[in-house]
PDB file of N, CA and C in Angstrom:
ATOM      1  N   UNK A   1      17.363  -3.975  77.286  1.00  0.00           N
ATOM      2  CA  UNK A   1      16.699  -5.094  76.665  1.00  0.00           C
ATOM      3  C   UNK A   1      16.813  -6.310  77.588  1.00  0.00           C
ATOM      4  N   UNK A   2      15.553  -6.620  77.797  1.00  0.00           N
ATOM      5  CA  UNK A   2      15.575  -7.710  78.942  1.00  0.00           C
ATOM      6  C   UNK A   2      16.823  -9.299  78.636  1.00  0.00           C
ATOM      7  N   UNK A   3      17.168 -10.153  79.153  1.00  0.00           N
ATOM      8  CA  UNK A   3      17.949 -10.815  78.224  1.00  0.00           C
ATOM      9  C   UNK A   3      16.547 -12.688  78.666  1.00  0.00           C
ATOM     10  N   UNK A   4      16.941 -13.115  77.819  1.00  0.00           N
ATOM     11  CA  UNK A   4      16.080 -14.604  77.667  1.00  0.00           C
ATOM     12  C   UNK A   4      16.842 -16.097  78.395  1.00  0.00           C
ATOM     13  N   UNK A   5      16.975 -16.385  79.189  1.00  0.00           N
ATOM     14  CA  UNK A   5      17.550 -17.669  79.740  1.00  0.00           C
ATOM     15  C   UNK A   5      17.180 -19.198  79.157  1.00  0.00           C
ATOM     16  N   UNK A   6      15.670 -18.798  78.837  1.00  0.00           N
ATOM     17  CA  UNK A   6      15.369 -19.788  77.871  1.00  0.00           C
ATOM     18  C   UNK A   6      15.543 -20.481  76.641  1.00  0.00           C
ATOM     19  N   UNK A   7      16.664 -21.556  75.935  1.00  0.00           N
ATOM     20  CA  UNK A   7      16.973 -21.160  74.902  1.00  0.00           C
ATOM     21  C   UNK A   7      16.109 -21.557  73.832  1.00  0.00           C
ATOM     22  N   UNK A   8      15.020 -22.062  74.429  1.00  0.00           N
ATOM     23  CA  UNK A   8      13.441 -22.571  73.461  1.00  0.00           C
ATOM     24  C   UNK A   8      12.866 -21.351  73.223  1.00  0.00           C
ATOM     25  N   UNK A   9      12.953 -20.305  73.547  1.00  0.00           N
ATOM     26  CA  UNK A   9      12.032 -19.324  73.668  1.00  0.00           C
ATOM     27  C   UNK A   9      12.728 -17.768  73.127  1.00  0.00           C
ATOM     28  N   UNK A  10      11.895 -16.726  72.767  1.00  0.00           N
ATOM     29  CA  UNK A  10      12.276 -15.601  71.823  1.00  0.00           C
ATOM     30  C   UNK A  10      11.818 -14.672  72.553  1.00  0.00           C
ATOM     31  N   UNK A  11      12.286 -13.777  72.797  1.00  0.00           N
ATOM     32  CA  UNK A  11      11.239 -12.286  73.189  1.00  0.00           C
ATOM     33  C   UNK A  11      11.300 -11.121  71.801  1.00  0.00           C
ATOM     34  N   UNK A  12      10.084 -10.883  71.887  1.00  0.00           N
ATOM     35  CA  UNK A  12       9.376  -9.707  71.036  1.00  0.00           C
ATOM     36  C   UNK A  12       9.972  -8.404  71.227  1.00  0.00           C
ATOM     37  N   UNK A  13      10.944  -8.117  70.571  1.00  0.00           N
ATOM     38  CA  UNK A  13      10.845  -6.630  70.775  1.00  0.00           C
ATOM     39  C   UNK A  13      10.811  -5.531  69.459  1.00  0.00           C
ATOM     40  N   UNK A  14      10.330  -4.199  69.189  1.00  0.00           N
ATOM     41  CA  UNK A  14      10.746  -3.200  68.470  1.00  0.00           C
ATOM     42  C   UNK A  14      11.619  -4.028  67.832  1.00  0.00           C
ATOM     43  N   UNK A  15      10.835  -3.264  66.091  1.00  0.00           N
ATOM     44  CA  UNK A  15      12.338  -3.652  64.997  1.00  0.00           C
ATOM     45  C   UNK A  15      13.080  -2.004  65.310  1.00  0.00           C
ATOM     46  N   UNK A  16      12.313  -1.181  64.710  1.00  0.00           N
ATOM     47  CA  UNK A  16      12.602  -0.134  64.655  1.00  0.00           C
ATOM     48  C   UNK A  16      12.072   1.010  65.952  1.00  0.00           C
ATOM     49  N   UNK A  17      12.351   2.450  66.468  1.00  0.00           N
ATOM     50  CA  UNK A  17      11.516   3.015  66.760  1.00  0.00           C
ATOM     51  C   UNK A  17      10.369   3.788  66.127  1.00  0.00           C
ATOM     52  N   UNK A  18      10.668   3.194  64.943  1.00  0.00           N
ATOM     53  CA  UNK A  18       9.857   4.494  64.310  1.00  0.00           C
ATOM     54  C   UNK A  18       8.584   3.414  63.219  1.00  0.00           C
ATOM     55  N   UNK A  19       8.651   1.907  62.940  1.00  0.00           N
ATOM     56  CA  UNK A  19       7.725   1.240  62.325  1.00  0.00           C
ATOM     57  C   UNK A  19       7.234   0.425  63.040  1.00  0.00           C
ATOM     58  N   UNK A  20       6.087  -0.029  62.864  1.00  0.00           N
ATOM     59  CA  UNK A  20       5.081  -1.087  63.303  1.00  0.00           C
ATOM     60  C   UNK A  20       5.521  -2.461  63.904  1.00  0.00           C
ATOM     61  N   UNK A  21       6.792  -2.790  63.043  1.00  0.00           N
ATOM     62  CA  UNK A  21       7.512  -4.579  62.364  1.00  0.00           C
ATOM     63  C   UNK A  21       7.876  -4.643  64.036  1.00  0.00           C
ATOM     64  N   UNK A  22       7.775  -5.872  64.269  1.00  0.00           N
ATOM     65  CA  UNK A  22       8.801  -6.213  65.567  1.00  0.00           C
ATOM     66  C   UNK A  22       9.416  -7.344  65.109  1.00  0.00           C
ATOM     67  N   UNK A  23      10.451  -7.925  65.770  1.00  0.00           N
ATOM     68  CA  UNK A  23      11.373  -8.509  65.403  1.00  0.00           C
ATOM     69  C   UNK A  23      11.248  -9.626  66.492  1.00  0.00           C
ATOM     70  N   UNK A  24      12.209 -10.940  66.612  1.00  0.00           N
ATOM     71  CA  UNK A  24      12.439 -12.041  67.576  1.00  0.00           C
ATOM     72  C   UNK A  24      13.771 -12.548  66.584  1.00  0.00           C
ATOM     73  N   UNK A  25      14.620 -13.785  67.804  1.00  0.00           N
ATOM     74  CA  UNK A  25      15.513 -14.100  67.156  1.00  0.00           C
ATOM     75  C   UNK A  25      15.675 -15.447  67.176  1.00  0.00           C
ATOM     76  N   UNK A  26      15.903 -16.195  65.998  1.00  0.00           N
ATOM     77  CA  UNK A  26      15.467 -17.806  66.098  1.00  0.00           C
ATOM     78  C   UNK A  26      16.458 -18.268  66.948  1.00  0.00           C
ATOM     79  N   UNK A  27      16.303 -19.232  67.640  1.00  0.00           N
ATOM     80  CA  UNK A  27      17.040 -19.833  68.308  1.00  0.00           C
ATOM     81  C   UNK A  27      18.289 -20.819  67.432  1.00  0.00           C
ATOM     82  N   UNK A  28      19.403 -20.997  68.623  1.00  0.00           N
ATOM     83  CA  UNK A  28      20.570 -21.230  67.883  1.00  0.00           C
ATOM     84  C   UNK A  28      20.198 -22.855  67.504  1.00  0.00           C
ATOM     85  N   UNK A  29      19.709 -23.283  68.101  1.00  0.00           N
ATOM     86  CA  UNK A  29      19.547 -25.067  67.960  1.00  0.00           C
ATOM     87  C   UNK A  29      18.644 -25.118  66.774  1.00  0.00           C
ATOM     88  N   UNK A  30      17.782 -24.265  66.370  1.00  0.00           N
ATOM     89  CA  UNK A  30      16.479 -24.602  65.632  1.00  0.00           C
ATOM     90  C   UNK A  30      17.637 -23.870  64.358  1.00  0.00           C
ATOM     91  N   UNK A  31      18.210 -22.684  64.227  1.00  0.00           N
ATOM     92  CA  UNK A  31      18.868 -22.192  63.030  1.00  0.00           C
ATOM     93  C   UNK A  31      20.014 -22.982  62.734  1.00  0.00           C
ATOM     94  N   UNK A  32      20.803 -23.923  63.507  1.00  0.00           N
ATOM     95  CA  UNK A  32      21.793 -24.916  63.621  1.00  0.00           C
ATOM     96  C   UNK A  32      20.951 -26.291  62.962  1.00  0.00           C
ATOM     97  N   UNK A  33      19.657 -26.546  63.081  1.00  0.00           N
ATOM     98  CA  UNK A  33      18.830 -27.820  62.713  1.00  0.00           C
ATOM     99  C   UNK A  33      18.674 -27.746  61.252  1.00  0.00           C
ATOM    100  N   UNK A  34      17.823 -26.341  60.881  1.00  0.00           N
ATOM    101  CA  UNK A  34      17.839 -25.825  59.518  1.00  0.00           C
ATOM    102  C   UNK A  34      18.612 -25.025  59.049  1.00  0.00           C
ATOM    103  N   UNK A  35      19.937 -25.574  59.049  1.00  0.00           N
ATOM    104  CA  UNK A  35      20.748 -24.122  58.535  1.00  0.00           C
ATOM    105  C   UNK A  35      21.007 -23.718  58.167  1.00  0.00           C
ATOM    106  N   UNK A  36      20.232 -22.575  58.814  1.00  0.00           N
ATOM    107  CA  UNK A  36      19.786 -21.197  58.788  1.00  0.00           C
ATOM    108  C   UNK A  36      21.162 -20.118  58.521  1.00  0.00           C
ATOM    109  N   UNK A  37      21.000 -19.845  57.757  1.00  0.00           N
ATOM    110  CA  UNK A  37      22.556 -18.462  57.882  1.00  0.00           C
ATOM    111  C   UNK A  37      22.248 -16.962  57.569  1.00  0.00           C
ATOM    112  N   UNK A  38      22.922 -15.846  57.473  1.00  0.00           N
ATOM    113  CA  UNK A  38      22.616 -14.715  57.468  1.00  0.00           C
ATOM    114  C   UNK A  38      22.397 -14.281  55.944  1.00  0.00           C
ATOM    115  N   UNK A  39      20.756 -13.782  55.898  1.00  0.00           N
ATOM    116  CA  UNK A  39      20.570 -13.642  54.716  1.00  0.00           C
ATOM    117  C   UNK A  39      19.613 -14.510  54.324  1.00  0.00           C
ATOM    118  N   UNK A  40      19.394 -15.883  54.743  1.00  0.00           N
ATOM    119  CA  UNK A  40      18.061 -16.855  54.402  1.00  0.00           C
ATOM    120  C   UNK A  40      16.918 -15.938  54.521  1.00  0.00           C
ATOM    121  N   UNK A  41      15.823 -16.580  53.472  1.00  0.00           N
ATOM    122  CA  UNK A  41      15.083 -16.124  54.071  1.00  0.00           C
ATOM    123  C   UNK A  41      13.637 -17.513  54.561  1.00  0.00           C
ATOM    124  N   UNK A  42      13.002 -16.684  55.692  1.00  0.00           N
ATOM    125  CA  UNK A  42      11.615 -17.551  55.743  1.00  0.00           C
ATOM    126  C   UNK A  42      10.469 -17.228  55.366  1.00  0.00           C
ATOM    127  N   UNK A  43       9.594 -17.996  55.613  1.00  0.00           N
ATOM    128  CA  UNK A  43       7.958 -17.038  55.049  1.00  0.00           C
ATOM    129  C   UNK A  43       6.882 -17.449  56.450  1.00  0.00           C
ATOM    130  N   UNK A  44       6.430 -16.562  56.714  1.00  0.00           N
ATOM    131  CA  UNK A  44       5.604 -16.606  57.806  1.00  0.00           C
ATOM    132  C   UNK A  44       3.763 -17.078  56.886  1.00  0.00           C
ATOM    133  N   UNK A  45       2.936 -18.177  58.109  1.00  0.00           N
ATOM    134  CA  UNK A  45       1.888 -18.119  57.511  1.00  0.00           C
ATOM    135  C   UNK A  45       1.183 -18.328  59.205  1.00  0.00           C
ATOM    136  N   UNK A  46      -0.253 -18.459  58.772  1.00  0.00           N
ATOM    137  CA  UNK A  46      -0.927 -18.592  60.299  1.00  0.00           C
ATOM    138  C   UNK A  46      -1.925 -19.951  59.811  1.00  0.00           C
ATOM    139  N   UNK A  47      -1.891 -20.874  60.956  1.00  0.00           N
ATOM    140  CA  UNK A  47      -2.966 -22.155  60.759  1.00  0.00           C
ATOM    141  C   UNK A  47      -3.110 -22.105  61.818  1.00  0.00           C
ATOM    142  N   UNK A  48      -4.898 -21.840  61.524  1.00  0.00           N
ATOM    143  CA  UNK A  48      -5.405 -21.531  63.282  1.00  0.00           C
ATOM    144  C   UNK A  48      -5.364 -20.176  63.697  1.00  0.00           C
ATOM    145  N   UNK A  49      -4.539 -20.836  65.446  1.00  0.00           N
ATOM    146  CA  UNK A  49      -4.296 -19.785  66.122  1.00  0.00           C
ATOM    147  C   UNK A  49      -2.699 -19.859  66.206  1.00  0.00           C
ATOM    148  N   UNK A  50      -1.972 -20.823  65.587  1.00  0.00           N
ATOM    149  CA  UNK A  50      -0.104 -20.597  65.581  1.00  0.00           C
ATOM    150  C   UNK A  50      -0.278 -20.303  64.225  1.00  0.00           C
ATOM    151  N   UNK A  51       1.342 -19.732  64.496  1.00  0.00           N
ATOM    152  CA  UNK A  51       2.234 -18.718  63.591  1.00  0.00           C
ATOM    153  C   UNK A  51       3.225 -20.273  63.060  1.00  0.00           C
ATOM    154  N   UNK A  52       3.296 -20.241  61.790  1.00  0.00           N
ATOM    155  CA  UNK A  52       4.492 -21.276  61.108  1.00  0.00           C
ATOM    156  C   UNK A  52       5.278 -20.435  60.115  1.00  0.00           C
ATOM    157  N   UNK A  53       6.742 -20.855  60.620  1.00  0.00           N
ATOM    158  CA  UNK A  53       7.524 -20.334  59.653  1.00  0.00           C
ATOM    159  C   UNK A  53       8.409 -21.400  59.218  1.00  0.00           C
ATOM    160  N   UNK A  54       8.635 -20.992  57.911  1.00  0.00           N
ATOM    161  CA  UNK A  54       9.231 -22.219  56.771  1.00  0.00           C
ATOM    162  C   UNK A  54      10.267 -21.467  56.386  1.00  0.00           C
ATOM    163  N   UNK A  55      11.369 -21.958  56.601  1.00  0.00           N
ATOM    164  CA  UNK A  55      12.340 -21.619  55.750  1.00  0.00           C
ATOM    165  C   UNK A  55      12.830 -22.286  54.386  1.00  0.00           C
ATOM    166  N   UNK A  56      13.024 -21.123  53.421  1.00  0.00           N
ATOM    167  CA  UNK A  56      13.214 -20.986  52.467  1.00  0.00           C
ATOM    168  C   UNK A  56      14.191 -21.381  51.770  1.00  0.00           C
ATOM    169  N   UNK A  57      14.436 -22.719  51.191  1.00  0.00           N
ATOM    170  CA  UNK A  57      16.241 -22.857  51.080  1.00  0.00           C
ATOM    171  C   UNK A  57      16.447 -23.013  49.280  1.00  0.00           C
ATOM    172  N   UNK A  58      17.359 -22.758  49.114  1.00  0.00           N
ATOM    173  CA  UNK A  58      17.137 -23.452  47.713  1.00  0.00           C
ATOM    174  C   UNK A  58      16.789 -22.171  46.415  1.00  0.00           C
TER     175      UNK A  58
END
């Protein structure tokens, strides 16, 4: 698995080998901003041509 130096940035990989889903991993500053802990969840929507995700708190 390639590794990311960037810490703005996510790489795409396989959730599984065997389903469709791929996965990325939020960054520590942005899950440290909203925080984010294990088990939150977010909701993905599309405006446009970007992807927004909202996390869910509460």
């Amino acid at each position: 698995m390639p590794k990311n130096s960037r810490p703005d940035e996510s790489i795409v990989h396989n959730s599984t080998s065997k389903g469709g889903s791929l996965r990325a991993t939020i960054p520590s500053f942005i899950a440290s901003q909203f925080d984010l802990k294990h088990g939150d969840k977010i909701r993905w929507r599309i405006e446009g041509d970007k992807i927004v995700i909202d996390p869910q708190k509460g």
